[in-house]
PDB file of N, CA and C in Angstrom:
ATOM      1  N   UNK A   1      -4.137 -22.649   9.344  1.00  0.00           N
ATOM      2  CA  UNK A   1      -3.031 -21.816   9.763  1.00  0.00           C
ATOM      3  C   UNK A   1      -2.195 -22.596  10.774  1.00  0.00           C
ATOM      4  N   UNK A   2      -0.596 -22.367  10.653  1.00  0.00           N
ATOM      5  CA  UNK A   2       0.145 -23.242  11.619  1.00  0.00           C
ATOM      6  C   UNK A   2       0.231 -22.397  12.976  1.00  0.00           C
ATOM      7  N   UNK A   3       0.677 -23.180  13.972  1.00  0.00           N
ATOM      8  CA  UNK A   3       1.247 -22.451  15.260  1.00  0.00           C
ATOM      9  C   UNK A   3       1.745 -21.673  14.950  1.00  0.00           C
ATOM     10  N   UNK A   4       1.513 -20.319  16.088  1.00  0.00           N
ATOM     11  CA  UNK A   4       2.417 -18.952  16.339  1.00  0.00           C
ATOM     12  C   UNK A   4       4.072 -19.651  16.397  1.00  0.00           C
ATOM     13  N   UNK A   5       4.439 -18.582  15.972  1.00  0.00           N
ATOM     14  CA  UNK A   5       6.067 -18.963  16.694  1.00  0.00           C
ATOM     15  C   UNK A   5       6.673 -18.799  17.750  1.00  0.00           C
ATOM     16  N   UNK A   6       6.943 -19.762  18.670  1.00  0.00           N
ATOM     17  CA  UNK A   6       6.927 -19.279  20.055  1.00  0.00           C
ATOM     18  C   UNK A   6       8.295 -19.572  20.545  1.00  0.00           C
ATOM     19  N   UNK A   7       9.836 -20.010  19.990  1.00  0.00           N
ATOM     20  CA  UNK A   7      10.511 -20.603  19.998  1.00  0.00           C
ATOM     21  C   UNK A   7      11.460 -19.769  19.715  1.00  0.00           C
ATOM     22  N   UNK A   8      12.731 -18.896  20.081  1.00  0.00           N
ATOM     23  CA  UNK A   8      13.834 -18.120  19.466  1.00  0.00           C
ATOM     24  C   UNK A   8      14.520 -18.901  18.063  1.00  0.00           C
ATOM     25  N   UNK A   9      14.192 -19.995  18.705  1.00  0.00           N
ATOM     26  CA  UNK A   9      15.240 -21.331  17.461  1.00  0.00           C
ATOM     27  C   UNK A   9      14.413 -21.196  16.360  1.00  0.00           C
ATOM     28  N   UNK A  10      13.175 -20.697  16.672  1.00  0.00           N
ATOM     29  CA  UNK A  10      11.989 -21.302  15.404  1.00  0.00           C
ATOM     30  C   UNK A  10      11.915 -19.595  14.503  1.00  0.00           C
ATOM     31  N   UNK A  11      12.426 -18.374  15.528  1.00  0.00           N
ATOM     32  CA  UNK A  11      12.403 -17.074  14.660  1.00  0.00           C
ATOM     33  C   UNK A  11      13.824 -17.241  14.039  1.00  0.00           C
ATOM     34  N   UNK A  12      14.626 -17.711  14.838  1.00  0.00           N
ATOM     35  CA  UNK A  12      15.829 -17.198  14.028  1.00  0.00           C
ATOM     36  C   UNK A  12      16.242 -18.329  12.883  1.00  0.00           C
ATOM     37  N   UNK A  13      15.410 -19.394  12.763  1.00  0.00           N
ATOM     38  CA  UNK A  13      15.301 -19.955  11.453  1.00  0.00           C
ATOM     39  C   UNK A  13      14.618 -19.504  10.453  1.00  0.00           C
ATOM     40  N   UNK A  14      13.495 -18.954  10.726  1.00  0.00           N
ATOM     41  CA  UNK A  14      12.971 -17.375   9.511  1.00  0.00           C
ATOM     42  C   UNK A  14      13.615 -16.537   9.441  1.00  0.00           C
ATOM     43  N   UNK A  15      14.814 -15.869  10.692  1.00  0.00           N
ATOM     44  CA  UNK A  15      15.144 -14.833   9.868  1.00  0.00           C
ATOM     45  C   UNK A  15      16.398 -15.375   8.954  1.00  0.00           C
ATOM     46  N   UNK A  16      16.842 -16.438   9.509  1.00  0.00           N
ATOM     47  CA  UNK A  16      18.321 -16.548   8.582  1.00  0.00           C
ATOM     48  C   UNK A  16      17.346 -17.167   6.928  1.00  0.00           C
ATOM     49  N   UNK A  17      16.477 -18.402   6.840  1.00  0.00           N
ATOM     50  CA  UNK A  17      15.682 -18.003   5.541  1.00  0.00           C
ATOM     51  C   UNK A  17      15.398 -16.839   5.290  1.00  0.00           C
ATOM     52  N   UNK A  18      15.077 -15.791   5.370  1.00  0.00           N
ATOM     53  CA  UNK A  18      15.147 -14.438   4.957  1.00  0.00           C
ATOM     54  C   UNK A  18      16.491 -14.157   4.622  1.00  0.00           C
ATOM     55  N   UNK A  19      17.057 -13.612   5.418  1.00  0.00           N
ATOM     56  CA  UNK A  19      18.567 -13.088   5.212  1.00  0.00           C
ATOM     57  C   UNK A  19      19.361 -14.026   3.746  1.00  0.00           C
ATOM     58  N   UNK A  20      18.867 -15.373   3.413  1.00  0.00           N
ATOM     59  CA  UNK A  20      19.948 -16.215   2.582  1.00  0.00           C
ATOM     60  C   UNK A  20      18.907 -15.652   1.171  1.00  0.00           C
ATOM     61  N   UNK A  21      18.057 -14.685   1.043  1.00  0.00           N
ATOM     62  CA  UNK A  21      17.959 -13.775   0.047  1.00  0.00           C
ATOM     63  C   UNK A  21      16.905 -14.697  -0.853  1.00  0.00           C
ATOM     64  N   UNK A  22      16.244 -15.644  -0.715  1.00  0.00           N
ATOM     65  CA  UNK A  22      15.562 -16.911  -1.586  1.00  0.00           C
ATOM     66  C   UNK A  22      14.063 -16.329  -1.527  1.00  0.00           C
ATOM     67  N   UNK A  23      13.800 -15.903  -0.863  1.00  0.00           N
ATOM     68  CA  UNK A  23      12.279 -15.276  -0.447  1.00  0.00           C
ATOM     69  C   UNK A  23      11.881 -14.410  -0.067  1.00  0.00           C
ATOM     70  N   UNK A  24      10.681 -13.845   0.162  1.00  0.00           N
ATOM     71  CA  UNK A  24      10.194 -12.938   0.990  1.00  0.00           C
ATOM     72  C   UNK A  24       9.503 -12.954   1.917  1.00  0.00           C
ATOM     73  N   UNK A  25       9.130 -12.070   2.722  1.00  0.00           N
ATOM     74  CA  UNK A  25       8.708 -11.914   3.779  1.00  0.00           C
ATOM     75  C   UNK A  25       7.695 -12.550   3.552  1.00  0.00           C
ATOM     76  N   UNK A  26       6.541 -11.529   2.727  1.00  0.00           N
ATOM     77  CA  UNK A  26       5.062 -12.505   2.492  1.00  0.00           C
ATOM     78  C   UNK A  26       5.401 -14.020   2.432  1.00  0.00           C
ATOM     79  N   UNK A  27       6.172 -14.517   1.355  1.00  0.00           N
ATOM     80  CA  UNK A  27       6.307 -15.773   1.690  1.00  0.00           C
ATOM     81  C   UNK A  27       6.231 -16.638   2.450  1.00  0.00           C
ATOM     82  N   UNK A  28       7.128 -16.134   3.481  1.00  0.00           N
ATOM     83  CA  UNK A  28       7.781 -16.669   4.649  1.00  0.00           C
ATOM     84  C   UNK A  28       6.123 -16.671   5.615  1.00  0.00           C
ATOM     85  N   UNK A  29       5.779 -15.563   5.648  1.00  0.00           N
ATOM     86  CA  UNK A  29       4.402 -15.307   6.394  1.00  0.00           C
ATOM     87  C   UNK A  29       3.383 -16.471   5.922  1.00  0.00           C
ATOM     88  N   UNK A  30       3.378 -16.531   4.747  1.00  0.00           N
ATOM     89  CA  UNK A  30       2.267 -17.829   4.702  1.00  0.00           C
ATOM     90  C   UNK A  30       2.492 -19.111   4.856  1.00  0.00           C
ATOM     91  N   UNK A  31       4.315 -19.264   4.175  1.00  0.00           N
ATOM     92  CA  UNK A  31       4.198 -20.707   4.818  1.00  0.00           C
ATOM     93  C   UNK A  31       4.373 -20.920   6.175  1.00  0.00           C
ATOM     94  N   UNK A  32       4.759 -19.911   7.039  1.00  0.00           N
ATOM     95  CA  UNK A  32       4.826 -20.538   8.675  1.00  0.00           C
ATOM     96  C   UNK A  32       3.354 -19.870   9.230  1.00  0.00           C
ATOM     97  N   UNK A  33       2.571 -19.129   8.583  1.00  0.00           N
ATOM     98  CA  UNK A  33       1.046 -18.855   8.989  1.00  0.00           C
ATOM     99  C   UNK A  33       1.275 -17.726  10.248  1.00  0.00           C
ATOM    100  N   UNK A  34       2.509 -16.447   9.731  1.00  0.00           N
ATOM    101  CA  UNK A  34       2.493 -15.109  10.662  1.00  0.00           C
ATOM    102  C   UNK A  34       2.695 -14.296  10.017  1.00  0.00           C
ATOM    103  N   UNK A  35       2.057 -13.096  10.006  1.00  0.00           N
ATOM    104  CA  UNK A  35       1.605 -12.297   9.597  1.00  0.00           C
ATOM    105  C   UNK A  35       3.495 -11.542   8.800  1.00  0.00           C
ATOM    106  N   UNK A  36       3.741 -10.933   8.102  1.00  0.00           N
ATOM    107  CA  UNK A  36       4.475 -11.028   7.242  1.00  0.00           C
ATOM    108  C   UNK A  36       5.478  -9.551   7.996  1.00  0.00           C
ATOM    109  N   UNK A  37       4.576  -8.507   8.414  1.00  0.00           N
ATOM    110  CA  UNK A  37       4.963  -7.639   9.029  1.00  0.00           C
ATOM    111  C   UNK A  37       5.857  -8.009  10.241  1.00  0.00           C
ATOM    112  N   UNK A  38       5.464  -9.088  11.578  1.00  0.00           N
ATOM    113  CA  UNK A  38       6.280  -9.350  12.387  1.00  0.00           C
ATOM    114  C   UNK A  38       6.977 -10.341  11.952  1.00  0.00           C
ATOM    115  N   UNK A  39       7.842 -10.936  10.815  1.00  0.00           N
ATOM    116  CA  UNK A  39       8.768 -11.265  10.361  1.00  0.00           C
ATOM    117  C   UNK A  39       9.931 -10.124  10.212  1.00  0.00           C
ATOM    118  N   UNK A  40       9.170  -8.998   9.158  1.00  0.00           N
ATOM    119  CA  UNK A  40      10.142  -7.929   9.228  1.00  0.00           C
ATOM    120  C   UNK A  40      10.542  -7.043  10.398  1.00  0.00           C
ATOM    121  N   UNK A  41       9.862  -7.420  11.349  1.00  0.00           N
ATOM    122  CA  UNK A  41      10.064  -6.356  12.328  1.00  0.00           C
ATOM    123  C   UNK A  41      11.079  -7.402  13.380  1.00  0.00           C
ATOM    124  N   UNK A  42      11.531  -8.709  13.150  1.00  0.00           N
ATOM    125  CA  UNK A  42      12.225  -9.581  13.351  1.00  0.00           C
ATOM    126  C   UNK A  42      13.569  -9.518  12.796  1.00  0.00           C
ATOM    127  N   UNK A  43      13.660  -9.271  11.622  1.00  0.00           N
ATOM    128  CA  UNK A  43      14.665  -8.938  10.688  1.00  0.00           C
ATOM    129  C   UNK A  43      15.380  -7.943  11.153  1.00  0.00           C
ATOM    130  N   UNK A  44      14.534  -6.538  11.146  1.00  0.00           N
ATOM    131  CA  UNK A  44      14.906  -5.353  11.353  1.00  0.00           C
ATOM    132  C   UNK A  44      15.822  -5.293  12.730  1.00  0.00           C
ATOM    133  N   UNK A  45      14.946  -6.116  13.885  1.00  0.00           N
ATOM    134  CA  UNK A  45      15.679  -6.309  15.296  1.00  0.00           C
ATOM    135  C   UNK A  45      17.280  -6.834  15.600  1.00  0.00           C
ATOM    136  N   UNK A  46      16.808  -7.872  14.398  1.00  0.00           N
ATOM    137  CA  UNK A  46      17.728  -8.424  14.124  1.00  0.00           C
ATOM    138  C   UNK A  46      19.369  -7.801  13.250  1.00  0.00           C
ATOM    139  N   UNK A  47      19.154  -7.489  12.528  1.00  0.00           N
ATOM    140  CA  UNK A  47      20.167  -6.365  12.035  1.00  0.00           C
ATOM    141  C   UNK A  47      20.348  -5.206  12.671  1.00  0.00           C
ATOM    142  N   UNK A  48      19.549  -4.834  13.777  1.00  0.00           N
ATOM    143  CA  UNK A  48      19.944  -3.853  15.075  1.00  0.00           C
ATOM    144  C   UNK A  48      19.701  -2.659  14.592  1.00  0.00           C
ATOM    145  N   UNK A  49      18.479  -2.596  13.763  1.00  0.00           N
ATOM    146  CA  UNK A  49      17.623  -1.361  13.304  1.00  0.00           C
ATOM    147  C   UNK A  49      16.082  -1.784  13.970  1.00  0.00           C
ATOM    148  N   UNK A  50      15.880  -0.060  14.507  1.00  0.00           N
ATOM    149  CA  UNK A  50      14.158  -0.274  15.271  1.00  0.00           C
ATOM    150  C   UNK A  50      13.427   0.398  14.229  1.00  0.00           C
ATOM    151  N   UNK A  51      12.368  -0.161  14.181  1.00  0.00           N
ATOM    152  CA  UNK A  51      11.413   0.060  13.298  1.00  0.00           C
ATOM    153  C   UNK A  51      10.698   1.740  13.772  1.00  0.00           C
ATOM    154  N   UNK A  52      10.210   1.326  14.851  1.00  0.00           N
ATOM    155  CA  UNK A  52       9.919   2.373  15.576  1.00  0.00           C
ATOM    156  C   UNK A  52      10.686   2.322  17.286  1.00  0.00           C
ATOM    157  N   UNK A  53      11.531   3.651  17.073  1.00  0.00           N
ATOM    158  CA  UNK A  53      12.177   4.019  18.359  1.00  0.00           C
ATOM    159  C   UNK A  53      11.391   4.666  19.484  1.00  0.00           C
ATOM    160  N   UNK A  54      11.308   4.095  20.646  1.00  0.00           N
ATOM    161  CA  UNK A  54      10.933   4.157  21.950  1.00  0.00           C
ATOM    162  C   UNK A  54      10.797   5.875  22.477  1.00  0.00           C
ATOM    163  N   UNK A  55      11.809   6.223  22.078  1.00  0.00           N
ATOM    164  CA  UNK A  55      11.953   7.646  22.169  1.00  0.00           C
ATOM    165  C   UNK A  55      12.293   8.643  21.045  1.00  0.00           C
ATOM    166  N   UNK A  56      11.512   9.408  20.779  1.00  0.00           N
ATOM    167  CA  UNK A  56      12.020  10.271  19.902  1.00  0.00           C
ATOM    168  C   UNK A  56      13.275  11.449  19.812  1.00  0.00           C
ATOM    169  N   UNK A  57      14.005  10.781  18.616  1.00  0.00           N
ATOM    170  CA  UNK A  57      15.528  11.410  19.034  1.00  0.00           C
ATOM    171  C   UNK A  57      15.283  12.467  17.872  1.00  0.00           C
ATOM    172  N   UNK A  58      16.222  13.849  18.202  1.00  0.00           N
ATOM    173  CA  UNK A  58      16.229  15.031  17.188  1.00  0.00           C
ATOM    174  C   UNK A  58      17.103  14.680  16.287  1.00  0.00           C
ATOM    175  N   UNK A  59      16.624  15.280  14.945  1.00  0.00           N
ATOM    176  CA  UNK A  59      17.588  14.772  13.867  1.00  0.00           C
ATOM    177  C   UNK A  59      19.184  15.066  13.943  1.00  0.00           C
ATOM    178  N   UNK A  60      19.584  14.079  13.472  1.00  0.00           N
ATOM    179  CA  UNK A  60      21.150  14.168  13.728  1.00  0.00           C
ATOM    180  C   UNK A  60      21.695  15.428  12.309  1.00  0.00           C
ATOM    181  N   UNK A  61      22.194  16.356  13.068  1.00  0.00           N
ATOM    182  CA  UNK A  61      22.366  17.362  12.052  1.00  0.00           C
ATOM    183  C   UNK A  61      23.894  16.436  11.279  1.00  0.00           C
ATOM    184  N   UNK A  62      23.990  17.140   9.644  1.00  0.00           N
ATOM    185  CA  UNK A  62      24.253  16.765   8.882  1.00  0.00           C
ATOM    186  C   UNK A  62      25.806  16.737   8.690  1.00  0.00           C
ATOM    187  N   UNK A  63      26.500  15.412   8.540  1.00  0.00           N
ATOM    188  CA  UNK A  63      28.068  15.583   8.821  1.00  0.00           C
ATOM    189  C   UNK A  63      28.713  16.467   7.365  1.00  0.00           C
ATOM    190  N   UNK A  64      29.346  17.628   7.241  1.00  0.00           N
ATOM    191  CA  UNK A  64      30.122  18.482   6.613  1.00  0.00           C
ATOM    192  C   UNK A  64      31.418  17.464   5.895  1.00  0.00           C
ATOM    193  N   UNK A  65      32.103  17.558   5.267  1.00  0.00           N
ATOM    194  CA  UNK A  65      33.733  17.573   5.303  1.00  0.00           C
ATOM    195  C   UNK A  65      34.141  18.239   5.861  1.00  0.00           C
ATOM    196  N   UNK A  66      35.471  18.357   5.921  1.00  0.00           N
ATOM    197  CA  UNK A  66      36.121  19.494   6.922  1.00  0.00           C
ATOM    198  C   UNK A  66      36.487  20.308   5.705  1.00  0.00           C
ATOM    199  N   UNK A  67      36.605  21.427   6.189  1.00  0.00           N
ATOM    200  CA  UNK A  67      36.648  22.626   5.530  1.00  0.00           C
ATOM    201  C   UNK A  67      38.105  22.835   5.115  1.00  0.00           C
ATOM    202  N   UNK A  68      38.574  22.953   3.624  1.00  0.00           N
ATOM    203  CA  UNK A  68      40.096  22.795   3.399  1.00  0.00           C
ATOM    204  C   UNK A  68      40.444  24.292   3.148  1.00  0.00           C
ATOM    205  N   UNK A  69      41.619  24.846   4.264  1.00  0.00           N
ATOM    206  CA  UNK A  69      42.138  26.205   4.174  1.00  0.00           C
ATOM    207  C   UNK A  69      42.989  26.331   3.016  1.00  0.00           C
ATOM    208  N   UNK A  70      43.720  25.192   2.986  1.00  0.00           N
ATOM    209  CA  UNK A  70      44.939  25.984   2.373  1.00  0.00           C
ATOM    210  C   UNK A  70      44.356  25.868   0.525  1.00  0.00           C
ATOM    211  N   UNK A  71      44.886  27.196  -0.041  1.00  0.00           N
ATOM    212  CA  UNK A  71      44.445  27.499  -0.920  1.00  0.00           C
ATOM    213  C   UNK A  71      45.221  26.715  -2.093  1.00  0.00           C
ATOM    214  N   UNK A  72      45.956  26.251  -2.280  1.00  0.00           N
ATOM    215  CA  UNK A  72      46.343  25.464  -3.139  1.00  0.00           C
ATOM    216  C   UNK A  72      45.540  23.926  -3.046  1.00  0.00           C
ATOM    217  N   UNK A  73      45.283  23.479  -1.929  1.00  0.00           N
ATOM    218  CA  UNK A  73      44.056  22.198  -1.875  1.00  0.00           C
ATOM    219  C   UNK A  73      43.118  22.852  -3.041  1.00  0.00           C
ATOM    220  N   UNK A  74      42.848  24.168  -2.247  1.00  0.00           N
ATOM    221  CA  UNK A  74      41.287  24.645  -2.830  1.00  0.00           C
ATOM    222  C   UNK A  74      41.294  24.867  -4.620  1.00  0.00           C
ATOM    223  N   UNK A  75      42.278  25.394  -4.968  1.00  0.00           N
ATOM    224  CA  UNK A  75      42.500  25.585  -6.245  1.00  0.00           C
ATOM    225  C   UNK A  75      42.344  23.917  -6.862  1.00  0.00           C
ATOM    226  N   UNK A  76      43.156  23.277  -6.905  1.00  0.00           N
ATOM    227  CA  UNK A  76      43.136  21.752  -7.087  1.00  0.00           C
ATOM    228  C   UNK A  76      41.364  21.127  -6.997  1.00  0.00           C
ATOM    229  N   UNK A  77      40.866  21.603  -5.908  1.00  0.00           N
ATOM    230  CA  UNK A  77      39.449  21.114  -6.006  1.00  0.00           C
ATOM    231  C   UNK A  77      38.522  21.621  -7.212  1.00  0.00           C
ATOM    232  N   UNK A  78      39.247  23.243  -7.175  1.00  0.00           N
ATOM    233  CA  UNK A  78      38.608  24.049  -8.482  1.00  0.00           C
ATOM    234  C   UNK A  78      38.454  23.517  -9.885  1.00  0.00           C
ATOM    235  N   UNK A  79      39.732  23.034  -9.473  1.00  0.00           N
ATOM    236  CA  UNK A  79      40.497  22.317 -10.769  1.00  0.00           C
ATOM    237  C   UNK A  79      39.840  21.191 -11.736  1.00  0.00           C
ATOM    238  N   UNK A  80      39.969  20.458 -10.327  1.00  0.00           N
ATOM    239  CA  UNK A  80      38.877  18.881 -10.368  1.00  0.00           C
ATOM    240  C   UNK A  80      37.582  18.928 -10.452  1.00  0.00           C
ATOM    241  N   UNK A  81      37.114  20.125  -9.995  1.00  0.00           N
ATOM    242  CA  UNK A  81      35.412  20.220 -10.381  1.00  0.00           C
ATOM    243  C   UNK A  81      35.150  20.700 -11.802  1.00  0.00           C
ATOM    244  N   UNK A  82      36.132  21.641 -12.601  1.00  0.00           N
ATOM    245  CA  UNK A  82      35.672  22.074 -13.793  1.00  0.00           C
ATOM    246  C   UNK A  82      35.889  20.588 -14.569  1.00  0.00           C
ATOM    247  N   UNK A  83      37.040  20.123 -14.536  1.00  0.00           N
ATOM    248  CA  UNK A  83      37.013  19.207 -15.566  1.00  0.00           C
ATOM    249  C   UNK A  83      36.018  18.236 -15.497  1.00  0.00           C
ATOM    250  N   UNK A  84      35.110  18.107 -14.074  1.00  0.00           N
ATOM    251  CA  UNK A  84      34.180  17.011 -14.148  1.00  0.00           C
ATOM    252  C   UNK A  84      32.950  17.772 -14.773  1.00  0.00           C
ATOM    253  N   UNK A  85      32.871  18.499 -14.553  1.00  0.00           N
ATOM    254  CA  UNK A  85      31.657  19.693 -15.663  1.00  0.00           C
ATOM    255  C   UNK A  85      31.970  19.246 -17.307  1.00  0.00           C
ATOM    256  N   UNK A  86      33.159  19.511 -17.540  1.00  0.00           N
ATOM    257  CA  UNK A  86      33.599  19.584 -18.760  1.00  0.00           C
ATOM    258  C   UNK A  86      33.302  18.564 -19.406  1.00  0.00           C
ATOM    259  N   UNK A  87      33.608  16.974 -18.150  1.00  0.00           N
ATOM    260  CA  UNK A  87      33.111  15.469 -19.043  1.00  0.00           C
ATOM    261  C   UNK A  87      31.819  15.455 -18.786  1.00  0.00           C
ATOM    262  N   UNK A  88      31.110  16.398 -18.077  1.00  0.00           N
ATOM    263  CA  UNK A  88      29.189  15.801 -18.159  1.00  0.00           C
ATOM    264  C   UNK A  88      28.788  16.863 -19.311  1.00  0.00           C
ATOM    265  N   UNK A  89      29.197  17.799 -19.802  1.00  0.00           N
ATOM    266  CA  UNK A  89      28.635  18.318 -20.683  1.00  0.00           C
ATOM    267  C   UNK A  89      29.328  17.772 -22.095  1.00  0.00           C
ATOM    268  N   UNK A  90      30.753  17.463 -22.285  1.00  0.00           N
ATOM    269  CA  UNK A  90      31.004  16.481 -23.159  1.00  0.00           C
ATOM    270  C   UNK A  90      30.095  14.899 -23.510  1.00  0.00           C
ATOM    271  N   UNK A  91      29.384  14.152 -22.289  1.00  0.00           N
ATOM    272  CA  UNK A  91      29.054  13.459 -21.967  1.00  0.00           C
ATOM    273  C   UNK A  91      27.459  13.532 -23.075  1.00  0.00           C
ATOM    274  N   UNK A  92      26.875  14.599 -22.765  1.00  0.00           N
ATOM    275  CA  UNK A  92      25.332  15.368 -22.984  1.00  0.00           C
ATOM    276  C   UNK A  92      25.313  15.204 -24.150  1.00  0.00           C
ATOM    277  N   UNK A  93      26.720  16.260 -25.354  1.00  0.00           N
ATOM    278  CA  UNK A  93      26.716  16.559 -26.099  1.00  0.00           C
ATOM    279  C   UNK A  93      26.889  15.022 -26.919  1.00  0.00           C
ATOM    280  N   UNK A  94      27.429  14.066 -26.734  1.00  0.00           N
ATOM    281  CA  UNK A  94      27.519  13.237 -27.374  1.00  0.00           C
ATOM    282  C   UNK A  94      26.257  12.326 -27.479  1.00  0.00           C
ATOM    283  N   UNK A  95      25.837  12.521 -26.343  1.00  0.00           N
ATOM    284  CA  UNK A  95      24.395  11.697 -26.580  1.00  0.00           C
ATOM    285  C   UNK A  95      23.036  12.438 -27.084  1.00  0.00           C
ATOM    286  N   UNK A  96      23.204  13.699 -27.362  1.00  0.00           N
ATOM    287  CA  UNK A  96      22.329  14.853 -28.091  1.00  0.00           C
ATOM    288  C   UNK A  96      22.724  13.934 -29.404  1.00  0.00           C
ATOM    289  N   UNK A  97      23.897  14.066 -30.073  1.00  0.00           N
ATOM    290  CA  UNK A  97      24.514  13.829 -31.435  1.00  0.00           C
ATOM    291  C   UNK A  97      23.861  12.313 -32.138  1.00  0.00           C
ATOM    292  N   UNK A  98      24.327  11.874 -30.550  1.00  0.00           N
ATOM    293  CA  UNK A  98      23.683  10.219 -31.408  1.00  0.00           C
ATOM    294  C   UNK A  98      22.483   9.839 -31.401  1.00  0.00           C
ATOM    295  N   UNK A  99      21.579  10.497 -30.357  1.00  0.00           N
ATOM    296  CA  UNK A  99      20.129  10.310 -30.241  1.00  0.00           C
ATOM    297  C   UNK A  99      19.238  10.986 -31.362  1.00  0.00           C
ATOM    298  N   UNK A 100      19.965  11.994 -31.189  1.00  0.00           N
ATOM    299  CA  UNK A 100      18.668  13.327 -32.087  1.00  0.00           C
ATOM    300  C   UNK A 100      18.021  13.761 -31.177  1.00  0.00           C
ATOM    301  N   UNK A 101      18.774  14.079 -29.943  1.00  0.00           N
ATOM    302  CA  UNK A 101      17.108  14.394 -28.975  1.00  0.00           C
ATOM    303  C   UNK A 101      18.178  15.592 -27.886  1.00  0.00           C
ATOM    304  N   UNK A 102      17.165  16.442 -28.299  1.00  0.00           N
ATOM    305  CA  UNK A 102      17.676  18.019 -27.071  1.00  0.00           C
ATOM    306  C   UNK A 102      17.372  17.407 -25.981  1.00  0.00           C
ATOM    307  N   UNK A 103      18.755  17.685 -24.298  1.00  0.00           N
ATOM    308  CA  UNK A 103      18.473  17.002 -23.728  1.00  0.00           C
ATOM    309  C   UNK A 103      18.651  17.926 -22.596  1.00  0.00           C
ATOM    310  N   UNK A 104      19.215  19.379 -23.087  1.00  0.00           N
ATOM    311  CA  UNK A 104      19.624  20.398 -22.248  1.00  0.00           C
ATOM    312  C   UNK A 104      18.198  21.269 -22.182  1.00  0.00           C
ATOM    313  N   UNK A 105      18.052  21.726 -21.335  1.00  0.00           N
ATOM    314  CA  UNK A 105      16.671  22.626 -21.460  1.00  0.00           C
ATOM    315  C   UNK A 105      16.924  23.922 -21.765  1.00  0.00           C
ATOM    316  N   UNK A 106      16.388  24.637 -22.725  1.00  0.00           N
ATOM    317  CA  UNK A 106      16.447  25.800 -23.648  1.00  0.00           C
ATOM    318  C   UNK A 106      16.203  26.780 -22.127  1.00  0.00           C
ATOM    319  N   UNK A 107      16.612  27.780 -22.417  1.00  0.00           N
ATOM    320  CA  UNK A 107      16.340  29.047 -21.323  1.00  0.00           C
ATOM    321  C   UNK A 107      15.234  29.811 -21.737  1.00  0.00           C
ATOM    322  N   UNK A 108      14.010  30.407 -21.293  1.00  0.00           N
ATOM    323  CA  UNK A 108      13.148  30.958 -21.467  1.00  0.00           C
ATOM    324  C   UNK A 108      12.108  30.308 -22.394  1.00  0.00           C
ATOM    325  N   UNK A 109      11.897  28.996 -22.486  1.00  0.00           N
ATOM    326  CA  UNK A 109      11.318  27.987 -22.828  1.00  0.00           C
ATOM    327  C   UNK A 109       9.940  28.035 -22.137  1.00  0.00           C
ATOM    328  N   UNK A 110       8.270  27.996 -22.422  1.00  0.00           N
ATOM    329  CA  UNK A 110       7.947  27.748 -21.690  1.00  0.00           C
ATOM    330  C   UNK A 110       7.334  26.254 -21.812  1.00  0.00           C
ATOM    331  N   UNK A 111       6.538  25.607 -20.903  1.00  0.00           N
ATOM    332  CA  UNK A 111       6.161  23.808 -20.797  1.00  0.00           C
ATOM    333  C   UNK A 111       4.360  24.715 -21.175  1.00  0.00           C
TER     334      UNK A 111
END
């Protein structure tokens, strides 16, 4: 097994080999002889994500769109949502046709 890595110059030459996408971690772990986990947890630091945070933060409640009043937006959205229905069930039906294979699930069907 080689020396620990004790050198910033010597991690941040594993992580940029990592980052240039050629290998993996395990890899990287055996040929410099460290354990494969504190490579990634090098990486992770490094891209300015914690693996595990120091403090536990409450979940960040969930960002909305903003809510569109005016009713002509809203109609238009109406609008735009049926016709995207219209191409996934156009979509279904064509690949029912060419497959041979039911792909919609029957109602009162049981498994």
């Amino acid at each position: 097994m080689k020396k620990p890595i004790k050198t910033i110059d010597e991690k941040e030459a594993i992580i940029t080999e990592y980052l240039t996408g050629r290998t993996t971690f395990r890899k990287l772990g055996a040929k410099y002889g460290i354990d494969f986990r504190m490579i990634n947890s090098w990486v992770m630091e490094y891209q300015g994500r914690n693996l595990k945070s120091s403090q536990p933060s409450a979940p960040e409640p969930a960002k909305e769109p903003p809510m569109i009043t005016d009713v002509n937006e809203l109609q238009k959205e109406v609008r735009r949502l049926q016709l995207h229905n219209k191409l996934l069930n156009a979509i279904i039906d064509i690949a029912e046709d060419e497959l041979n294979i039911d792909i919609r699930k029957k109602s009162g069907t049981k498994q």
